[in-house]
N, C-alpha and C. Protein backbone atom coordinates (compact mmCIF):
# COMPACT_ATOMS: atom_id res chain seq x y z
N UNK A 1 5.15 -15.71 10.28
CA UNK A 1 4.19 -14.66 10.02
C UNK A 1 2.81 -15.23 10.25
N UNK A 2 2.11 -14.34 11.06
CA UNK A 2 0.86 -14.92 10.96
C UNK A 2 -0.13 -14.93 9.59
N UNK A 3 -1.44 -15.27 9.99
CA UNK A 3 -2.31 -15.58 9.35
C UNK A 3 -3.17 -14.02 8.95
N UNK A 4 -3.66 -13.65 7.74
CA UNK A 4 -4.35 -12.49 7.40
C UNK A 4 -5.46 -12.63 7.84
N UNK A 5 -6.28 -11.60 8.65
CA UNK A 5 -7.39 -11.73 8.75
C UNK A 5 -8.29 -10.61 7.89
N UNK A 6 -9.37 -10.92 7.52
CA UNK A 6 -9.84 -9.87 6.65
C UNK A 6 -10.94 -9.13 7.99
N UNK A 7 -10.58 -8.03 7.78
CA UNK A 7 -11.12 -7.04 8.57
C UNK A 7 -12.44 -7.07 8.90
N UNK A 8 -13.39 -6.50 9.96
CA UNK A 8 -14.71 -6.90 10.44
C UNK A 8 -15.51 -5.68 9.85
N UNK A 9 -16.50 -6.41 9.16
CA UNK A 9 -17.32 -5.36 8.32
C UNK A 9 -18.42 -4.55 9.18
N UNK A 10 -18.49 -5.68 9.97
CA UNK A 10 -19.18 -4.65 11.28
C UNK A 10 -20.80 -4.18 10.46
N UNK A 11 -21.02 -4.28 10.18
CA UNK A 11 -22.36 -4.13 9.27
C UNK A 11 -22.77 -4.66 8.24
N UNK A 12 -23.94 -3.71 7.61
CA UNK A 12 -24.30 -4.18 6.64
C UNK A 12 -23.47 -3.91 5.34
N UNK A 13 -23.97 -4.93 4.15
CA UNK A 13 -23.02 -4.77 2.97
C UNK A 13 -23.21 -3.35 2.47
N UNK A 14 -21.81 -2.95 1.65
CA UNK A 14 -22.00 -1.60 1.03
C UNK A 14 -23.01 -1.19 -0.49
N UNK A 15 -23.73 -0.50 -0.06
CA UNK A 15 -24.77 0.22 -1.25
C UNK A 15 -24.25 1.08 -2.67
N UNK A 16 -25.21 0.90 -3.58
CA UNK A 16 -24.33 1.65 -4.63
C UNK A 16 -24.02 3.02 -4.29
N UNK A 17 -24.06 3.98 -3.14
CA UNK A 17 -23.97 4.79 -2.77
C UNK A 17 -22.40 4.50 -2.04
N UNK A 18 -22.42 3.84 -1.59
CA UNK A 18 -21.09 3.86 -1.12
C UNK A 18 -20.12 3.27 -1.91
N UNK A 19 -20.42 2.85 -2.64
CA UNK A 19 -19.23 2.24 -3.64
C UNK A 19 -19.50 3.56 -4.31
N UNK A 20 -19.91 4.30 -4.90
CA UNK A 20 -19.86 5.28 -5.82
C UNK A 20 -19.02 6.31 -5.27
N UNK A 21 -18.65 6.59 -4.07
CA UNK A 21 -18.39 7.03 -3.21
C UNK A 21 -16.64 6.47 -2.99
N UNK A 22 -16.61 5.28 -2.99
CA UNK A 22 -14.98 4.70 -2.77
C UNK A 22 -14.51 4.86 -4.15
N UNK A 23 -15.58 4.75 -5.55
CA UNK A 23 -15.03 4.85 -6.66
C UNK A 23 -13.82 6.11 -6.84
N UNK A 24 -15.12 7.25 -6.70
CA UNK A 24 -14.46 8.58 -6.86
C UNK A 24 -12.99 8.84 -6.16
N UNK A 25 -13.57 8.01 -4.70
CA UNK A 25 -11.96 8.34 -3.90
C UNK A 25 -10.98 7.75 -4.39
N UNK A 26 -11.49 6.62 -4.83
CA UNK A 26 -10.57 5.59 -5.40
C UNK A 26 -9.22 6.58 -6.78
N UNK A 27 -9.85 7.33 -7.32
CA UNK A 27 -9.80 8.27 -8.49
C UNK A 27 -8.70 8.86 -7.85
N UNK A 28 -9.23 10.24 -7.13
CA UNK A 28 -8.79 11.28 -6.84
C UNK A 28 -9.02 11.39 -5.04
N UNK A 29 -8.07 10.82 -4.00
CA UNK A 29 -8.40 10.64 -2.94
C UNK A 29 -7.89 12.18 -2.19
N UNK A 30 -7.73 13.02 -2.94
CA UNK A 30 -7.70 14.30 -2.20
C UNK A 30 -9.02 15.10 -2.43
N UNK A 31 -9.86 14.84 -3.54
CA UNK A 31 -11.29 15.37 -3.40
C UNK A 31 -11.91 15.69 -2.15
N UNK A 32 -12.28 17.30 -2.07
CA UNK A 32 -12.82 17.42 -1.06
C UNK A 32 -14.39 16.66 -1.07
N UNK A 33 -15.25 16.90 0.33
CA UNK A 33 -15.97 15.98 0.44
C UNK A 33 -17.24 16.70 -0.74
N UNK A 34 -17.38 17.91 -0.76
CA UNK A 34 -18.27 18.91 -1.64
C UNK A 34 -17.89 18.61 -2.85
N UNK A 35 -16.42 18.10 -3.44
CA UNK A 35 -16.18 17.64 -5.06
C UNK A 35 -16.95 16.22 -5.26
N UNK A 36 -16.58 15.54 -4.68
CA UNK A 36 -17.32 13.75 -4.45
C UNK A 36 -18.96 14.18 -4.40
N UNK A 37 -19.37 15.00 -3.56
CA UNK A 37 -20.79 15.35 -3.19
C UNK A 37 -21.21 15.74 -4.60
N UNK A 38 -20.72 16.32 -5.35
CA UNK A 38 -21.31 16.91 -6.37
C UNK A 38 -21.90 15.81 -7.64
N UNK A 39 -20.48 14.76 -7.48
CA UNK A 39 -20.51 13.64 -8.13
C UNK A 39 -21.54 12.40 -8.08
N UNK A 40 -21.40 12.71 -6.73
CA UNK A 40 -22.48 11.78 -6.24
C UNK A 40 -24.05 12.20 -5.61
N UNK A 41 -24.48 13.61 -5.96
CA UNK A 41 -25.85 13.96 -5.68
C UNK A 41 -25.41 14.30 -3.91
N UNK A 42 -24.89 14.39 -3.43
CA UNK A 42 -24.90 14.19 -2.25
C UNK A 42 -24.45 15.59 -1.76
N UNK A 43 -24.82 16.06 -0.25
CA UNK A 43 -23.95 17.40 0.67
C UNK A 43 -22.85 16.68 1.00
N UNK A 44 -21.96 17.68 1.07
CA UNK A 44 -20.52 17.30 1.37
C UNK A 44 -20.33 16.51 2.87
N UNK A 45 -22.03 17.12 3.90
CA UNK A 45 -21.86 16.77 5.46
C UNK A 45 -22.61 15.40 4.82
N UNK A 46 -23.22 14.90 4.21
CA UNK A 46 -23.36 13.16 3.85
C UNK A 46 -22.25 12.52 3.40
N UNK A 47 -21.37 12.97 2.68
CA UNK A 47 -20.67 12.18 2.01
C UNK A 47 -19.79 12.21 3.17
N UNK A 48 -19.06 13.03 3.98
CA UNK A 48 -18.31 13.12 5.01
C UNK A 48 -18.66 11.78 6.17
N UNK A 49 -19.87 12.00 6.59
CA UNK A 49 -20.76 10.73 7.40
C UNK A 49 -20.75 9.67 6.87
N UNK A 50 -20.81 9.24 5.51
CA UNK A 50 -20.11 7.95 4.92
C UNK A 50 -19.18 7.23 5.20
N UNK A 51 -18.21 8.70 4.57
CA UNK A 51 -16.72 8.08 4.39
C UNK A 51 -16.35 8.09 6.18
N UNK A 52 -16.80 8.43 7.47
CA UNK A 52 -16.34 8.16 8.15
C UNK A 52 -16.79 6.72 8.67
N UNK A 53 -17.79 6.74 8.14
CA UNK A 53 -18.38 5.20 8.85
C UNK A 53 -17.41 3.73 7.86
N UNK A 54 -17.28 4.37 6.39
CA UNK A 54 -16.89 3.39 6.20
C UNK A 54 -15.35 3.18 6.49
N UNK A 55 -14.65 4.26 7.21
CA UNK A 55 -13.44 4.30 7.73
C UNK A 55 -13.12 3.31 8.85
N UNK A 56 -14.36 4.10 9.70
CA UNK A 56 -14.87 3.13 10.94
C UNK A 56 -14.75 1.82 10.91
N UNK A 57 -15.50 1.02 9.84
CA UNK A 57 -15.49 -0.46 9.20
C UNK A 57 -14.32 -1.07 8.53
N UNK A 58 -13.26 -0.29 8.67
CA UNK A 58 -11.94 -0.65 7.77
C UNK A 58 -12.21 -0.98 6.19
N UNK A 59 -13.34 -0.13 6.20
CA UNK A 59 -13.43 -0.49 4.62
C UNK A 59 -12.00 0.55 3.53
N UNK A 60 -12.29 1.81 4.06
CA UNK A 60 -10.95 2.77 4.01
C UNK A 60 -10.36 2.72 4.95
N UNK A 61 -9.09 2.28 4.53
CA UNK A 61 -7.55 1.98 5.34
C UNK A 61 -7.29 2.88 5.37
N UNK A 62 -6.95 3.92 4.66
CA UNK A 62 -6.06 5.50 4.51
C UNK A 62 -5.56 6.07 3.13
N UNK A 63 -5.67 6.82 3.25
CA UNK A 63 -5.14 7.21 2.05
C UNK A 63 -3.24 7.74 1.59
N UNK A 64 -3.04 8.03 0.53
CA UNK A 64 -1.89 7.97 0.58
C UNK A 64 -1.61 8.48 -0.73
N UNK A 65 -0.73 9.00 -0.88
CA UNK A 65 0.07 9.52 -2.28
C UNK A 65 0.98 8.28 -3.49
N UNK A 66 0.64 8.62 -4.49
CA UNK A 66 1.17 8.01 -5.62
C UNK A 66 2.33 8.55 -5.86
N UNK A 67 3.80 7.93 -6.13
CA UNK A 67 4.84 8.60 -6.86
C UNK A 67 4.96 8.13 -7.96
N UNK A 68 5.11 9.32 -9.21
CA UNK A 68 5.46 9.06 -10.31
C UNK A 68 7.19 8.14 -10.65
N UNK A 69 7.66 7.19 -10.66
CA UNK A 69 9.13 6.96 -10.64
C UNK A 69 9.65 7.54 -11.45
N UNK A 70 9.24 7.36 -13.01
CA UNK A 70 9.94 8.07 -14.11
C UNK A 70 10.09 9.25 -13.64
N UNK A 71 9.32 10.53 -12.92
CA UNK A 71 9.37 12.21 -12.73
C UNK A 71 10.88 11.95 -11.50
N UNK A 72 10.69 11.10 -11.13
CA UNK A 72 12.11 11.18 -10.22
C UNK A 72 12.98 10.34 -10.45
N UNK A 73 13.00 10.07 -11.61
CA UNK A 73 14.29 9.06 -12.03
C UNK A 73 14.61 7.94 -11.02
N UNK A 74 13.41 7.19 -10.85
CA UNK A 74 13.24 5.96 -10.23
C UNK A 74 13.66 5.10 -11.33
N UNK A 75 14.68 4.82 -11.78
CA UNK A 75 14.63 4.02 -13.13
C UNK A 75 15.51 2.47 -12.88
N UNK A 76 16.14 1.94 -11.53
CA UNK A 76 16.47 1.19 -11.01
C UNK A 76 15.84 0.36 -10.22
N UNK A 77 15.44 -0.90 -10.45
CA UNK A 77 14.28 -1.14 -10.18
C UNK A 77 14.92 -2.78 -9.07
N UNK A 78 14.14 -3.15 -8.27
CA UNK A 78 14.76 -4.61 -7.70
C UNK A 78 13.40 -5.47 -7.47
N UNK A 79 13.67 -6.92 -6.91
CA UNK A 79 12.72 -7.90 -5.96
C UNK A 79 13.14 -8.13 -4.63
N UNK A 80 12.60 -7.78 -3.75
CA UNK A 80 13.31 -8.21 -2.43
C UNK A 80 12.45 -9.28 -1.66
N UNK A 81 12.62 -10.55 -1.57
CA UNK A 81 12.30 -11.16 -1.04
C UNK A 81 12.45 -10.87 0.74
N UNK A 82 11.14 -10.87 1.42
CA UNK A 82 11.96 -10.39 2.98
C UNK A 82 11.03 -11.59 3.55
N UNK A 83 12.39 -11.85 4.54
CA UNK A 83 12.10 -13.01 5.96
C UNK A 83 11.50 -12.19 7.10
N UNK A 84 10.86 -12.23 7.39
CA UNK A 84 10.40 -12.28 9.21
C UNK A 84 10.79 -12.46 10.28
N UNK A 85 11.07 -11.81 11.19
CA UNK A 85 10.87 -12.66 12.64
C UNK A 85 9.54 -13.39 12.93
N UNK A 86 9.43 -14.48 13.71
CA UNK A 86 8.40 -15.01 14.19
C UNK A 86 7.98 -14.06 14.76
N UNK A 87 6.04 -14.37 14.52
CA UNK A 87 5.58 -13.74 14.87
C UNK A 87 5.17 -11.97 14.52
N UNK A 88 5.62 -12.24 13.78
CA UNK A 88 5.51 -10.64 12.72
C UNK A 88 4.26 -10.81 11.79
N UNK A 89 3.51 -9.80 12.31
CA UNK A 89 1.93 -9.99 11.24
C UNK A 89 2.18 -9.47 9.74
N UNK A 90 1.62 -9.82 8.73
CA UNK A 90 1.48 -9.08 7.70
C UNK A 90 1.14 -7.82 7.99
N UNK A 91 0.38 -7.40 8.77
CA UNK A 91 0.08 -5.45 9.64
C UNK A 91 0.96 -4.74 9.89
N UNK A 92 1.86 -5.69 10.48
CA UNK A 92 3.34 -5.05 11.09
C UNK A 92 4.29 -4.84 9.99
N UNK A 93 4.12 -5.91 8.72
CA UNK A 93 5.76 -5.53 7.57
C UNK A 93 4.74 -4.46 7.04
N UNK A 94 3.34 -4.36 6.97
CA UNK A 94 3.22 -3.47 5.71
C UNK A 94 3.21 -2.41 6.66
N UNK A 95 2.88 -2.11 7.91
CA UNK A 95 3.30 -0.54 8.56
C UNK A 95 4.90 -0.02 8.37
N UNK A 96 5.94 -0.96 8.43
CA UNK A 96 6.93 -0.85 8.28
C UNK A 96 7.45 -0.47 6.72
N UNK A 97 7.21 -1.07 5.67
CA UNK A 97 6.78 -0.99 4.11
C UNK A 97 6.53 0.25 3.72
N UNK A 98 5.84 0.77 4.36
CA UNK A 98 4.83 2.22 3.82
C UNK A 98 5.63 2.97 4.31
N UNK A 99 6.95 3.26 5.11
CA UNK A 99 7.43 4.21 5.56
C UNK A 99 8.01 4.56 4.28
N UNK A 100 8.29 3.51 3.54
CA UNK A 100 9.50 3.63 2.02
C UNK A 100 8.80 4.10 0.93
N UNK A 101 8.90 5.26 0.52
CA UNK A 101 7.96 5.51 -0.62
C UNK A 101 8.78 4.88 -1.90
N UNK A 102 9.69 4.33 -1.67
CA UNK A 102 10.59 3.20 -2.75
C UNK A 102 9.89 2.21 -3.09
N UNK A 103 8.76 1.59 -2.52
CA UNK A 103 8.12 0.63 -1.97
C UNK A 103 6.70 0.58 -3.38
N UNK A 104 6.94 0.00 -4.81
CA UNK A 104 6.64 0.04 -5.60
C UNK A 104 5.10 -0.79 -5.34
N UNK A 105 5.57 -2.18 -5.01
CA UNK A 105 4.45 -3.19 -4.63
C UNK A 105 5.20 -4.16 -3.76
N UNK A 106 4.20 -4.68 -2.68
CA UNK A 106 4.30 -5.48 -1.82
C UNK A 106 3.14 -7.10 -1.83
N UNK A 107 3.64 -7.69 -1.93
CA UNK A 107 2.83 -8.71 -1.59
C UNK A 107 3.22 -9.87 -0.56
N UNK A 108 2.75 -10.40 0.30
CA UNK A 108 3.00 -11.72 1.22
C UNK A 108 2.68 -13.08 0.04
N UNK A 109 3.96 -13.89 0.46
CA UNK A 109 4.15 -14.68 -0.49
C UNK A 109 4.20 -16.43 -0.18
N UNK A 110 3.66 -17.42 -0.69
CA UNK A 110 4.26 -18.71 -0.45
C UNK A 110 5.24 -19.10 -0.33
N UNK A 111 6.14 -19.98 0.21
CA UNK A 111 7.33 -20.98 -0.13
C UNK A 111 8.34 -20.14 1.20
N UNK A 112 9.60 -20.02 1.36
CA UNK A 112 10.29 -19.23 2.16
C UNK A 112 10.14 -17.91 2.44
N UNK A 113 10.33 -17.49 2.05
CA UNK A 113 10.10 -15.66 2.10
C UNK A 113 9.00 -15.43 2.48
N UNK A 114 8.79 -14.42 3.88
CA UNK A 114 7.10 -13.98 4.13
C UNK A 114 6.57 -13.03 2.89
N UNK A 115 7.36 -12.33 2.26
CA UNK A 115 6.91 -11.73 1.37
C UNK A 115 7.93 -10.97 0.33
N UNK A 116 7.23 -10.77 -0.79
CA UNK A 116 8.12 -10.08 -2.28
C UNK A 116 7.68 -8.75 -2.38
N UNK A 117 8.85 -8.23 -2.07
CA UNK A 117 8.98 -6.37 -2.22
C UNK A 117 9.29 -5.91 -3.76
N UNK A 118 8.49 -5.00 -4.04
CA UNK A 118 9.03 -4.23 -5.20
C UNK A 118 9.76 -2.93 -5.10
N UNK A 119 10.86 -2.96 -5.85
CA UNK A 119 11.37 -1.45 -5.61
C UNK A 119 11.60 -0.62 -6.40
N UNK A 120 11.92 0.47 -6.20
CA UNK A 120 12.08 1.44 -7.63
C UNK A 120 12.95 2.20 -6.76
N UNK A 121 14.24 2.52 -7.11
CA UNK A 121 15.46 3.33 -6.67
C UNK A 121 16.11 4.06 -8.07
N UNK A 122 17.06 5.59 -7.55
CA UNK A 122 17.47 6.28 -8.69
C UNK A 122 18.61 5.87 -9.32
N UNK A 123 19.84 4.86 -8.56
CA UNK A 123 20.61 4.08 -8.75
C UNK A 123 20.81 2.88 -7.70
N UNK A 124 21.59 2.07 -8.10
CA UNK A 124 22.28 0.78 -7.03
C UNK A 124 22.60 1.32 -5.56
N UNK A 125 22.88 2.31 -5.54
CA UNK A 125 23.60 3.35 -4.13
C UNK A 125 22.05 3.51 -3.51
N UNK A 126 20.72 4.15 -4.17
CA UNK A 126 20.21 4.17 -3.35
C UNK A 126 19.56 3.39 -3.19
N UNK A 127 19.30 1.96 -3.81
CA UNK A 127 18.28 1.08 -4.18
C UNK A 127 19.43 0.24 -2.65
N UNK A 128 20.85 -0.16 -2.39
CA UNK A 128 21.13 -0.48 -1.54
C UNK A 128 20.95 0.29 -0.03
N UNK A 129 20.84 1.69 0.16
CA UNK A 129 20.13 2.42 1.08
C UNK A 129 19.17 1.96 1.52
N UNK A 130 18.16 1.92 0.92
CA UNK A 130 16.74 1.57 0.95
C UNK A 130 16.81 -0.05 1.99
N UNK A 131 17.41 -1.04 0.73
CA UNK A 131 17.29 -2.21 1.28
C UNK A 131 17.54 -1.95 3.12
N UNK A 132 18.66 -1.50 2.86
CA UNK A 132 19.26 -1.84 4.11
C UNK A 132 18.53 -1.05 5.54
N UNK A 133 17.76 0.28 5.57
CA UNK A 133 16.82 0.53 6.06
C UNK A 133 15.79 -0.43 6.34
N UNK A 134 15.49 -1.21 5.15
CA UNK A 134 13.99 -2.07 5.54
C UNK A 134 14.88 -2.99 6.40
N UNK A 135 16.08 -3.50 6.31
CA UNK A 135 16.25 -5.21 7.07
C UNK A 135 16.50 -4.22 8.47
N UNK A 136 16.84 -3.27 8.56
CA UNK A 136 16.68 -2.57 10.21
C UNK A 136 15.23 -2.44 11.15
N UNK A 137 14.07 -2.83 10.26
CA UNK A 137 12.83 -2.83 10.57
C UNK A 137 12.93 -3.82 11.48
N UNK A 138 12.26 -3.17 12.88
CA UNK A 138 12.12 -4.47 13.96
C UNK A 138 11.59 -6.14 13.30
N UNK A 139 10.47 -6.28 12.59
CA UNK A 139 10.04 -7.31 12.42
C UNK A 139 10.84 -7.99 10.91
N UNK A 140 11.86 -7.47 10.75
CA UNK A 140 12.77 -8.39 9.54
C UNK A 140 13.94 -8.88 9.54
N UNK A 141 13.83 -10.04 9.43
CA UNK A 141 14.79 -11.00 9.91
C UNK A 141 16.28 -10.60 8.79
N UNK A 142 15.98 -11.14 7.51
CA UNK A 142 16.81 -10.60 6.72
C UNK A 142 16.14 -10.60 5.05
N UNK A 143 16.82 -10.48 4.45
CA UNK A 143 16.84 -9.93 3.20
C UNK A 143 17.26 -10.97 1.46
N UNK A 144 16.81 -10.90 0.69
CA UNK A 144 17.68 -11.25 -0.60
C UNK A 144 16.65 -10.59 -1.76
N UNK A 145 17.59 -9.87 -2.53
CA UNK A 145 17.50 -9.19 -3.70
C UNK A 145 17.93 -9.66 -5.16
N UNK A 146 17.15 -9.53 -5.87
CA UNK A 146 17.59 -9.47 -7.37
C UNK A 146 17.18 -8.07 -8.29
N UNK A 147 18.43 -7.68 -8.59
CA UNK A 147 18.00 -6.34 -9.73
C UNK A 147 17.42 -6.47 -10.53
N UNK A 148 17.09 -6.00 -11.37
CA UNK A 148 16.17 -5.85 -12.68
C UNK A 148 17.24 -5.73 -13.25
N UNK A 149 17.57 -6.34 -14.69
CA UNK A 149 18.29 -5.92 -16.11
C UNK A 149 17.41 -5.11 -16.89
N UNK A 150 16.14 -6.13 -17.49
CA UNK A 150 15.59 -5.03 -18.51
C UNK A 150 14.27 -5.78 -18.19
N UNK A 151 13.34 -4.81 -18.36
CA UNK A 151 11.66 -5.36 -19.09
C UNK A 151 11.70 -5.94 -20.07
N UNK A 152 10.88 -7.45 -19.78
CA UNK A 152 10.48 -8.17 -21.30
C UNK A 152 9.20 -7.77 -21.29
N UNK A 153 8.41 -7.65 -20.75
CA UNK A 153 6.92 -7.60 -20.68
C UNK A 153 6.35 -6.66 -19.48
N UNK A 154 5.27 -5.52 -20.40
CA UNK A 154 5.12 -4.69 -19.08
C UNK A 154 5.60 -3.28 -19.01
């Protein structure tokens, strides 16, 4: 796996205007641009010109939906350690990652494994579904899992 690069800011640093601005989205990222505007003193055609520039800058990656697990009886939970093919960017597992809305938390990791998957499935049947979808992902070599028994902490 390669090396992360942190994205090109391409400008200048962000103003309390624009962080006030990622806050809100940060919140509620379906706010139209006139709800944020209101929040932030701003017309909805400024806040719009913002958020595209700071889109522009990869400062916003995209947005995306939250699933509740408990509302869908996500109550089966795993770790999936996943291998790589050479040459597989961290860009490439997490485009692949995000297809799974199973896909609790992801992080790229030290030691063997390019990275530790979190999962949340409704039983073993689909929590093995899932797995086995991700190791079909062009850039994954293979796979190893451990279930969850119980929460000690958390």
């Amino acid at each position: 796996m390669s090396t992360h690069r942190a994205p090109d800011q391409g400008g200048a640093a962000l103003d309390e205007t624009d962080r006030l601005l990622l806050e809100h989205l940060s919140k509620d990222g379906r706010a139209s641009y006139a709800e944020i505007g209101l929040l932030a003193n701003l017309s909805a055609t400024a806040v719009r010109r913002r958020i595209d520039r700071l889109r522009a800058r990869g400062v916003v990656r995209g947005f995306t939906v939250v699933l509740d697990p408990a509302l869908l009886d996500w109550h089966t939970e795993a770790f999936v350690e996943v291998y790589c093919r050479e040459r597989t960017s961290p860009e490439e597992l997490l485009a692949s990652l995000r297809k799974f809305p199973e896909v609790a938390a992801a992080w790229t990791v030290t030691g063997d494994p390019d990275a530790l998957v979190h999962l949340r499935a409704t039983d073993t049947r689909h929590l093995e579904a899932v797995i086995e979808r991700i190791r079909k992902e062009p850039g994954v070599q293979r796979s190893r899992s451990s279930v969850v028994l119980s929460r000690l902490i958390g």
